[in-house]
PDB file of N, CA and C in Angstrom:
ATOM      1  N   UNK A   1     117.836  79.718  74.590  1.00  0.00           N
ATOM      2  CA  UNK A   1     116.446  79.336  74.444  1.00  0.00           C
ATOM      3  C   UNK A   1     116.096  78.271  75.471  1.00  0.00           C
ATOM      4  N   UNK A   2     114.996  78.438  76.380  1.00  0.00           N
ATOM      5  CA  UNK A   2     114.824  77.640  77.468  1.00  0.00           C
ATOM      6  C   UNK A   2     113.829  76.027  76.516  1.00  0.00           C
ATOM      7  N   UNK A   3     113.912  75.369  76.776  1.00  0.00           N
ATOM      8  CA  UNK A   3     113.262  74.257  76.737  1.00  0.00           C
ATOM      9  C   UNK A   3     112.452  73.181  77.617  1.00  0.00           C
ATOM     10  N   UNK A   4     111.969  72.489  77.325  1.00  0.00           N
ATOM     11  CA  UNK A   4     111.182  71.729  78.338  1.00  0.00           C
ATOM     12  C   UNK A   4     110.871  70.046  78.242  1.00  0.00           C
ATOM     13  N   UNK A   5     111.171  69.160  79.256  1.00  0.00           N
ATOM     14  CA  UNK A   5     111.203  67.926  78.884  1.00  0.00           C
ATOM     15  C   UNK A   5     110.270  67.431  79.716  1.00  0.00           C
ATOM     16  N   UNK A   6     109.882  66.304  79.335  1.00  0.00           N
ATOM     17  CA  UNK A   6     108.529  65.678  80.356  1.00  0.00           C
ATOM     18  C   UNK A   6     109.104  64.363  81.042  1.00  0.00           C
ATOM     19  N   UNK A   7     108.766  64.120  82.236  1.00  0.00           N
ATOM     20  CA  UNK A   7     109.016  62.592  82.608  1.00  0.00           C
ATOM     21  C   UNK A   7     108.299  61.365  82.252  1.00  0.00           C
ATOM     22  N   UNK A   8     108.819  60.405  82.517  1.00  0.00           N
ATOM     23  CA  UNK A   8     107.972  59.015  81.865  1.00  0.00           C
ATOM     24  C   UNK A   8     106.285  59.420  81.923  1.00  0.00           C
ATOM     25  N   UNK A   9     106.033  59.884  83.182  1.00  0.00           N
ATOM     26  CA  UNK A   9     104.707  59.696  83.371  1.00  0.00           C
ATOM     27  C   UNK A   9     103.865  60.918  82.774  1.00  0.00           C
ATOM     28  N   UNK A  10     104.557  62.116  82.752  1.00  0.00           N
ATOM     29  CA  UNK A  10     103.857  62.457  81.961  1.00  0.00           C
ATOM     30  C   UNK A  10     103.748  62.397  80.607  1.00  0.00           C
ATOM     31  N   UNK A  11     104.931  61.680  79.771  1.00  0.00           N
ATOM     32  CA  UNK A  11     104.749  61.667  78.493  1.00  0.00           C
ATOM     33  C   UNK A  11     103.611  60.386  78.233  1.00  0.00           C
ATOM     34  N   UNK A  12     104.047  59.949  79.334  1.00  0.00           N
ATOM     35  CA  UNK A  12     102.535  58.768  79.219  1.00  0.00           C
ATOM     36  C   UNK A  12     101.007  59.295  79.546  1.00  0.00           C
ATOM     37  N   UNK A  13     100.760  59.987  79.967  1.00  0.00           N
ATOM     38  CA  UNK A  13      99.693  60.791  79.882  1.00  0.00           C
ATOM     39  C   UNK A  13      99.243  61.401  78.198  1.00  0.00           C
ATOM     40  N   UNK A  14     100.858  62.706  78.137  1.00  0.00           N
ATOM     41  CA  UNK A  14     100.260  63.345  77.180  1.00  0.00           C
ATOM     42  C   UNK A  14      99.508  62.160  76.047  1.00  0.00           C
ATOM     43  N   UNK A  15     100.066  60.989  76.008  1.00  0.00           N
ATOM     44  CA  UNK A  15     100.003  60.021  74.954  1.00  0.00           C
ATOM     45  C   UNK A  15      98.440  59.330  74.869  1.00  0.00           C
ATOM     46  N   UNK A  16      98.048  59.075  76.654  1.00  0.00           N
ATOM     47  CA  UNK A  16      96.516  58.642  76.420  1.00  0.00           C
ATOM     48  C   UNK A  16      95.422  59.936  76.149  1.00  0.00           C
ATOM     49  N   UNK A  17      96.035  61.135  76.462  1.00  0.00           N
ATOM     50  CA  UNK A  17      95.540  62.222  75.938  1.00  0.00           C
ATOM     51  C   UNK A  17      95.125  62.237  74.882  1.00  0.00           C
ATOM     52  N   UNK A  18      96.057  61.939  74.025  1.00  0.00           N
ATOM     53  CA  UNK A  18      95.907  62.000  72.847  1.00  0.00           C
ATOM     54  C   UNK A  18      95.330  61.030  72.047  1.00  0.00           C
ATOM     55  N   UNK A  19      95.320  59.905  72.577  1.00  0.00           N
ATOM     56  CA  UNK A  19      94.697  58.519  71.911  1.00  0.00           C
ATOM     57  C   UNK A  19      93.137  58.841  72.632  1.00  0.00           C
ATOM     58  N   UNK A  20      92.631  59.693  73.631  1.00  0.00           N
ATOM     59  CA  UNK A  20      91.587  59.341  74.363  1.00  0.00           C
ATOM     60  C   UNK A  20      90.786  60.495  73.620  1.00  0.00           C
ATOM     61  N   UNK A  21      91.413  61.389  72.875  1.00  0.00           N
ATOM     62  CA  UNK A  21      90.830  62.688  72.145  1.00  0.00           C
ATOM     63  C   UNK A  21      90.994  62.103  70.865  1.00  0.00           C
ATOM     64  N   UNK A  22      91.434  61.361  70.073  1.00  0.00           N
ATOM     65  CA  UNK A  22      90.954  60.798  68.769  1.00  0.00           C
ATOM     66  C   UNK A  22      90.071  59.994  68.672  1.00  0.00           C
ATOM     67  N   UNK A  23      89.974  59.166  69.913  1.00  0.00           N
ATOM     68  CA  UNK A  23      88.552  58.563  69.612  1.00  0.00           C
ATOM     69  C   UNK A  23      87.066  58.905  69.951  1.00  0.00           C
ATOM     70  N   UNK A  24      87.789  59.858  71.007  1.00  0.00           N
ATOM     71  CA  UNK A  24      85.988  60.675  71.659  1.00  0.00           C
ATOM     72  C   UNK A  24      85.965  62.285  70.644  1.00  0.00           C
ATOM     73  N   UNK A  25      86.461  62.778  70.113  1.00  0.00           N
ATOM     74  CA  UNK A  25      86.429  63.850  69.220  1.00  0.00           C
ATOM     75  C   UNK A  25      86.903  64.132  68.158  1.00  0.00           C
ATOM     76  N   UNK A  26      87.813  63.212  67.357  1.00  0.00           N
ATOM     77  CA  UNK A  26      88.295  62.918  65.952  1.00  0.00           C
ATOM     78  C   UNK A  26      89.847  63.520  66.117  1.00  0.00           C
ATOM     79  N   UNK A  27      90.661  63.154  64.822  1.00  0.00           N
ATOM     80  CA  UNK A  27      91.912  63.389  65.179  1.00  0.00           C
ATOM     81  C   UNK A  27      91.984  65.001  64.704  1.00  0.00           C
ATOM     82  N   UNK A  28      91.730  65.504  64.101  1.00  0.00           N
ATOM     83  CA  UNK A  28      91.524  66.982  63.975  1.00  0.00           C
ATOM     84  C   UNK A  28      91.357  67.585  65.183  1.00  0.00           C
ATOM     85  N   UNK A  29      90.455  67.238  66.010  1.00  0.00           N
ATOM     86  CA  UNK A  29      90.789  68.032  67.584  1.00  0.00           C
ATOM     87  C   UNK A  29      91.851  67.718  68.404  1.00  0.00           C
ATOM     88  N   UNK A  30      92.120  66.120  67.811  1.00  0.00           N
ATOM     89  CA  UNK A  30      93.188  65.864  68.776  1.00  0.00           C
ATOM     90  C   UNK A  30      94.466  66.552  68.426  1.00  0.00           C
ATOM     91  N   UNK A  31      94.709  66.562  67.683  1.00  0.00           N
ATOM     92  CA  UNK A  31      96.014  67.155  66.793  1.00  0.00           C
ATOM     93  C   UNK A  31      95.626  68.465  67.366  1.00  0.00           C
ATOM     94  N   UNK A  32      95.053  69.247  67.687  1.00  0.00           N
ATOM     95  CA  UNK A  32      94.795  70.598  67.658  1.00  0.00           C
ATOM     96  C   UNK A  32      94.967  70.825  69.444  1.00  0.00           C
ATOM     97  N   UNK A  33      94.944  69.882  70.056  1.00  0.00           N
ATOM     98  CA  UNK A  33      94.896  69.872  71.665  1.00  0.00           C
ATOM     99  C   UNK A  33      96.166  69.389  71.862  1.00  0.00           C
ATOM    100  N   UNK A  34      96.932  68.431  70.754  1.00  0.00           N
ATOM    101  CA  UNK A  34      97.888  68.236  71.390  1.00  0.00           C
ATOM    102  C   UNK A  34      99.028  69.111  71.071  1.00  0.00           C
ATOM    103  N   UNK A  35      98.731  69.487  69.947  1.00  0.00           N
ATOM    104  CA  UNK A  35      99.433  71.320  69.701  1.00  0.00           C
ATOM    105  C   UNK A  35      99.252  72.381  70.685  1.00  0.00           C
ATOM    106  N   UNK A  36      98.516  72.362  70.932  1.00  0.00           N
ATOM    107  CA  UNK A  36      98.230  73.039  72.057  1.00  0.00           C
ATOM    108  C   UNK A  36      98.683  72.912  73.573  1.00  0.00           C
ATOM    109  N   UNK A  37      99.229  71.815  74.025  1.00  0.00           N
ATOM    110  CA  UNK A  37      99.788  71.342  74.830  1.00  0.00           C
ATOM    111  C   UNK A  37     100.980  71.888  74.985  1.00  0.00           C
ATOM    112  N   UNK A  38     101.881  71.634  73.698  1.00  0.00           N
ATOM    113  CA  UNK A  38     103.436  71.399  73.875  1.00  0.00           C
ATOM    114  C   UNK A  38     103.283  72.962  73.609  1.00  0.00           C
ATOM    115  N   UNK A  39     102.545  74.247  73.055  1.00  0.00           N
ATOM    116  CA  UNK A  39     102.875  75.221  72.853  1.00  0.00           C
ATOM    117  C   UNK A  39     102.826  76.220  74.097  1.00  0.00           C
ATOM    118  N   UNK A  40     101.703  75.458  75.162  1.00  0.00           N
ATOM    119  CA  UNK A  40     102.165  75.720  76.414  1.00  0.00           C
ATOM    120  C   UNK A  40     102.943  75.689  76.898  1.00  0.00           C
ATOM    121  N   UNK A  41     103.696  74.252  76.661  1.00  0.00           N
ATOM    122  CA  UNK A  41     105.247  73.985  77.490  1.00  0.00           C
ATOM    123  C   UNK A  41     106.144  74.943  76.737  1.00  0.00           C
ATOM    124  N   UNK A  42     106.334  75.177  75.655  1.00  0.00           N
ATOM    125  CA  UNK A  42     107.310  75.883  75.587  1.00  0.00           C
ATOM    126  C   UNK A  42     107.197  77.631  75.983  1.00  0.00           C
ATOM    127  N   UNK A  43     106.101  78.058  76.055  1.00  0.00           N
ATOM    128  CA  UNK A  43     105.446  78.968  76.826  1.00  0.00           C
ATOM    129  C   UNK A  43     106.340  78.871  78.637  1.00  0.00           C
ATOM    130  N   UNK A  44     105.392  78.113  79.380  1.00  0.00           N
ATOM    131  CA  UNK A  44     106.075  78.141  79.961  1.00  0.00           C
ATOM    132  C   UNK A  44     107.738  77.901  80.493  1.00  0.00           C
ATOM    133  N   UNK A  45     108.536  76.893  79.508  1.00  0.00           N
ATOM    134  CA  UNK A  45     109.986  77.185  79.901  1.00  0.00           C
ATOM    135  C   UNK A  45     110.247  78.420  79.972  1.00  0.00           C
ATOM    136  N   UNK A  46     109.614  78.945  78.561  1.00  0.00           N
ATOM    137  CA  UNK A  46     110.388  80.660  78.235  1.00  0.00           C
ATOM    138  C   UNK A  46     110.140  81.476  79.713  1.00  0.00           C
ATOM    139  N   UNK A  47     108.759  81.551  80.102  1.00  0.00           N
ATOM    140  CA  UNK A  47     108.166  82.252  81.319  1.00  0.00           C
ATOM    141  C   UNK A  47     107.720  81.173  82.338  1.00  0.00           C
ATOM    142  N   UNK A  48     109.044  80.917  82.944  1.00  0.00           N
ATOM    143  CA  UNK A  48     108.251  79.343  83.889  1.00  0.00           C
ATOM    144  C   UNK A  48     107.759  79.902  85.204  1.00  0.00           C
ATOM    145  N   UNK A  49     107.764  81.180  85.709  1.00  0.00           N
ATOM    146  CA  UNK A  49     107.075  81.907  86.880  1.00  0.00           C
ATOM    147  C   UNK A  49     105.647  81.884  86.031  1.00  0.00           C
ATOM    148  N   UNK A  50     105.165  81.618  85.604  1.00  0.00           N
ATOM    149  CA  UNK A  50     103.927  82.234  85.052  1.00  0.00           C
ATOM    150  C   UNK A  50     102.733  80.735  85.931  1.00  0.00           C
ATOM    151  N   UNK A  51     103.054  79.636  86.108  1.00  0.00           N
ATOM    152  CA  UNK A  51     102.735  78.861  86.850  1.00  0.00           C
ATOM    153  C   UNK A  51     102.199  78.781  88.101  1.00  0.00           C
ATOM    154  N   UNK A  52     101.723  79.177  88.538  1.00  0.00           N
ATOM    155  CA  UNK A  52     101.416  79.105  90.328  1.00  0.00           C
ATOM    156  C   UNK A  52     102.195  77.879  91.338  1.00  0.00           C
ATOM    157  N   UNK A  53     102.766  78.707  92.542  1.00  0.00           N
ATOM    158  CA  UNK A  53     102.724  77.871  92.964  1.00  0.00           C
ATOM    159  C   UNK A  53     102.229  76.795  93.918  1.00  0.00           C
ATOM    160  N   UNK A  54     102.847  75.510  93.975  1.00  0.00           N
ATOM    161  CA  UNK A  54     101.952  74.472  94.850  1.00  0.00           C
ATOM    162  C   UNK A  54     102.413  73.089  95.126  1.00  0.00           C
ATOM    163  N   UNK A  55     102.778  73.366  96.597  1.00  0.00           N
ATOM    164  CA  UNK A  55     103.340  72.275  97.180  1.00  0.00           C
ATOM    165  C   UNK A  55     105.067  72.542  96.918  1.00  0.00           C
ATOM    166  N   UNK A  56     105.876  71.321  96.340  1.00  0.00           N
ATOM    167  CA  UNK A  56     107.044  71.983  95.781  1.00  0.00           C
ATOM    168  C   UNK A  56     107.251  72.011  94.109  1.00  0.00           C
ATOM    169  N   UNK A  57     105.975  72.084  93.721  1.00  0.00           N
ATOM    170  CA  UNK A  57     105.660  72.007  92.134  1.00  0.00           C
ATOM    171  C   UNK A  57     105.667  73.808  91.775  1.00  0.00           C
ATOM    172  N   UNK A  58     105.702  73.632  90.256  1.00  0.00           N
ATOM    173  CA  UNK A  58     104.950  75.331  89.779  1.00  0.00           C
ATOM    174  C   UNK A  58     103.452  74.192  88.882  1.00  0.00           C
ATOM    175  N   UNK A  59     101.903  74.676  89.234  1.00  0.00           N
ATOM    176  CA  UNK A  59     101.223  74.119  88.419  1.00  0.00           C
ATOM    177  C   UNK A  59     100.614  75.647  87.407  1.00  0.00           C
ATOM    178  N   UNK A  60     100.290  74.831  86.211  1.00  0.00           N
ATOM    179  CA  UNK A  60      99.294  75.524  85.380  1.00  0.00           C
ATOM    180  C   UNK A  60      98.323  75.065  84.577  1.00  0.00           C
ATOM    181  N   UNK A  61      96.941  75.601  84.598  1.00  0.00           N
ATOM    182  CA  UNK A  61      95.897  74.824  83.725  1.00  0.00           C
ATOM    183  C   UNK A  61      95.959  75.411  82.160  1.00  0.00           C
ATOM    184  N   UNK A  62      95.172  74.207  81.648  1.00  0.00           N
ATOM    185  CA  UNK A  62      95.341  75.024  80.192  1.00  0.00           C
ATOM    186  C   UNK A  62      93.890  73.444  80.012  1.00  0.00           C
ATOM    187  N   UNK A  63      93.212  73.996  79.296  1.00  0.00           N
ATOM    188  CA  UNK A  63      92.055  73.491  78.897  1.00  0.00           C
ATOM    189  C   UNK A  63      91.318  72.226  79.961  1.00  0.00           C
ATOM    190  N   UNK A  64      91.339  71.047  79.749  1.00  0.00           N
ATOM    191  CA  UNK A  64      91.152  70.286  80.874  1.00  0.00           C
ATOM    192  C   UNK A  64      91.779  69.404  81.821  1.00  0.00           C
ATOM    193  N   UNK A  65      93.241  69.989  81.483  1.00  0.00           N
ATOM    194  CA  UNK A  65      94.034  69.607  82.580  1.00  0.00           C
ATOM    195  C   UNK A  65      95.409  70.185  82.915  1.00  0.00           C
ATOM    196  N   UNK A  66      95.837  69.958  83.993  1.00  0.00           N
ATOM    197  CA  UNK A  66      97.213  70.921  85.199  1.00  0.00           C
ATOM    198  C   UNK A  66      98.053  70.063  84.285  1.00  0.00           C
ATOM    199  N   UNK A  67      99.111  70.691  84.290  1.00  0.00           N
ATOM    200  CA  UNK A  67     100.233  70.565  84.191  1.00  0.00           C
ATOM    201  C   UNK A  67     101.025  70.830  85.746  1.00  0.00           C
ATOM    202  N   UNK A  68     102.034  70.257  86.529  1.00  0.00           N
ATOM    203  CA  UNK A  68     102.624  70.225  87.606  1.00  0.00           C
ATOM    204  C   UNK A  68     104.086  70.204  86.992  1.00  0.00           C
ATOM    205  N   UNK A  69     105.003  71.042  87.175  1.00  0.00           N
ATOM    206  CA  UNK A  69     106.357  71.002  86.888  1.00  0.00           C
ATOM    207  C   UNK A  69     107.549  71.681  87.702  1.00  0.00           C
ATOM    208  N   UNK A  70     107.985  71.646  87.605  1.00  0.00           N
ATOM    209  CA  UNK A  70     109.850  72.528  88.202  1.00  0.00           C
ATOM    210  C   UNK A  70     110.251  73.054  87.288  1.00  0.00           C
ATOM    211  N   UNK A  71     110.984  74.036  87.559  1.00  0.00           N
ATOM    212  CA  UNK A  71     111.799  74.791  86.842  1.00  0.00           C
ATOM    213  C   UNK A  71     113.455  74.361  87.156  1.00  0.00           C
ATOM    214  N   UNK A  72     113.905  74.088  86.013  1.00  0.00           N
ATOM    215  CA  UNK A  72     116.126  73.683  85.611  1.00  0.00           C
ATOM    216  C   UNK A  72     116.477  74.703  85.524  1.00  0.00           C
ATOM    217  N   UNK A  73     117.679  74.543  84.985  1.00  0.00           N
ATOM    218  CA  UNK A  73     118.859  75.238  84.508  1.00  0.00           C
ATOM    219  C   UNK A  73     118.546  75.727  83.157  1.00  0.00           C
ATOM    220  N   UNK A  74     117.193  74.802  82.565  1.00  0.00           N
ATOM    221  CA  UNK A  74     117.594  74.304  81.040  1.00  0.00           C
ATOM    222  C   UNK A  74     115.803  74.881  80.570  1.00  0.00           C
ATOM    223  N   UNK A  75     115.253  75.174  81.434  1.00  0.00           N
ATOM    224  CA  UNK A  75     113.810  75.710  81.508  1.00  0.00           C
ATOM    225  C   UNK A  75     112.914  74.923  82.424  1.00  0.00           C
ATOM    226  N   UNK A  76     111.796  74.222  82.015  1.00  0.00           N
ATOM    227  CA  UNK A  76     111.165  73.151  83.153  1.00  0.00           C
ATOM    228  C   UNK A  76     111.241  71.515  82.678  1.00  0.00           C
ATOM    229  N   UNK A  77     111.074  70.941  83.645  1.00  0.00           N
ATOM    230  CA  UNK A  77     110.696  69.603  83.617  1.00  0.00           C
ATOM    231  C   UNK A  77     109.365  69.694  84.014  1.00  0.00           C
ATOM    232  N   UNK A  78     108.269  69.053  82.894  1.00  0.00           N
ATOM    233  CA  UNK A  78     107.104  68.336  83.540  1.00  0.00           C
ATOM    234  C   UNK A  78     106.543  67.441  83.862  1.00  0.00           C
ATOM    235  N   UNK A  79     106.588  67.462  85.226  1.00  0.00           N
ATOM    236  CA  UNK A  79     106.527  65.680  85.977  1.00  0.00           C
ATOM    237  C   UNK A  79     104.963  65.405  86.295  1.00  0.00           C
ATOM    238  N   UNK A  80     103.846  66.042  85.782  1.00  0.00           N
ATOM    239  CA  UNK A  80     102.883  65.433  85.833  1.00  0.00           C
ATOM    240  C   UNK A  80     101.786  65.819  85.122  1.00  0.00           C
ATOM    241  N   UNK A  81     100.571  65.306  84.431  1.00  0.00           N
ATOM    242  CA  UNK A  81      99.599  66.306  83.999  1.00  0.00           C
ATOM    243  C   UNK A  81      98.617  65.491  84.549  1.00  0.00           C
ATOM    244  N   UNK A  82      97.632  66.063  84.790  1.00  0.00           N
ATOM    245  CA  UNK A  82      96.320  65.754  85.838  1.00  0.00           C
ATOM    246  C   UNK A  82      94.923  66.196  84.531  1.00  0.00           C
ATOM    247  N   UNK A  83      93.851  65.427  85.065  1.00  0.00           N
ATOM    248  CA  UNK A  83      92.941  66.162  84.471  1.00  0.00           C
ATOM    249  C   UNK A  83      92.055  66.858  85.359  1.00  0.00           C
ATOM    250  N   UNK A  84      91.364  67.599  85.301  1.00  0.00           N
ATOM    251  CA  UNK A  84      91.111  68.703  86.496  1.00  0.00           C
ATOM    252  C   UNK A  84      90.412  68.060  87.029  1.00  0.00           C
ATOM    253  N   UNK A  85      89.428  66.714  86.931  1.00  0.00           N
ATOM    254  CA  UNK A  85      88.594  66.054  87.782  1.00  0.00           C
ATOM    255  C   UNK A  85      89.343  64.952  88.398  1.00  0.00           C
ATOM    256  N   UNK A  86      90.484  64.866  88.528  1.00  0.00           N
ATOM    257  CA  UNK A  86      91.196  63.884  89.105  1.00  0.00           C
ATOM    258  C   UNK A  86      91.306  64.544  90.530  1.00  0.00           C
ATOM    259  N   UNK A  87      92.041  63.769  91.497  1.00  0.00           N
ATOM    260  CA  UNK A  87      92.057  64.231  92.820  1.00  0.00           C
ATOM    261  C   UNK A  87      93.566  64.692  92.767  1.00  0.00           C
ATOM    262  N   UNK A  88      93.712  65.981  92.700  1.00  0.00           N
ATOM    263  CA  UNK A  88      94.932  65.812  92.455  1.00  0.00           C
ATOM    264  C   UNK A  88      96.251  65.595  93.878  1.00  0.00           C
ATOM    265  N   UNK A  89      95.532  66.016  95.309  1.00  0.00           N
ATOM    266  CA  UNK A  89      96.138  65.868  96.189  1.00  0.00           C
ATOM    267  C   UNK A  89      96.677  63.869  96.495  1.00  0.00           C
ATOM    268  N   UNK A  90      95.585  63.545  96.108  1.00  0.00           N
ATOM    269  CA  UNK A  90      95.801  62.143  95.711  1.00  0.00           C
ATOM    270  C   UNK A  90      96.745  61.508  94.650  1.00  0.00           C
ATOM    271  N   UNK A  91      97.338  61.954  93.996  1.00  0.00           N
ATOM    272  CA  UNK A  91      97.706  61.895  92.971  1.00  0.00           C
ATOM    273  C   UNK A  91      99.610  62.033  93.062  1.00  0.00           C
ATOM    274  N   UNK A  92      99.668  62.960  93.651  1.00  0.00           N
ATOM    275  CA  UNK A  92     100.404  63.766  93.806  1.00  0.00           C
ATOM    276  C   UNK A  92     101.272  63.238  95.298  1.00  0.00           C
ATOM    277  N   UNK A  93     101.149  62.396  96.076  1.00  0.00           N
ATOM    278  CA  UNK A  93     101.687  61.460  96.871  1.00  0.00           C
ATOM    279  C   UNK A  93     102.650  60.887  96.673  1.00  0.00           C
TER     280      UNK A  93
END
């Protein structure tokens, strides 16, 4: 079974994600987006070609923001999540 782990920065993301969607849309959406998140990631470990690629990343969108990751031994690591209005070439430096 492939799996998927996040780096500091993005688990620090998913986290203001989630604190930034309980207070602008209640925790019922948030809970429901952030389910939605990790059911991607494990989505993609299982099928980590399913990603596009870009740069030396695989990225994929899923509601309002990229996910940027690699593919292991062990499924992917995801080393970044963006929100789609961010710059992401900027970002990504």
């Amino acid at each position: 079974m492939a799996v998927y782990k996040l780096s500091d920065a993005a688990s620090e993301k998913l986290t203001s994600i989630y604190e930034y969607s309980i207070l602008n849309f209640g925790e019922q959406k948030a809970d429901e987006y952030y389910l939605s998140i990790h059911k991607t990631f494990e989505l993609l470990a299982e099928q980590p070609k399913l990603g596009r690629k870009f740069h030396e990343f695989r990225r994929h969108e899923h509601g309002y923001h990229i996910f940027f990751y690699k593919i292991t031994e062990y499924g992917i690591l995801v080393l970044y999540i963006l929100h789609q209005q961010e710059d992401i070439e900027e970002k990504l430096r």
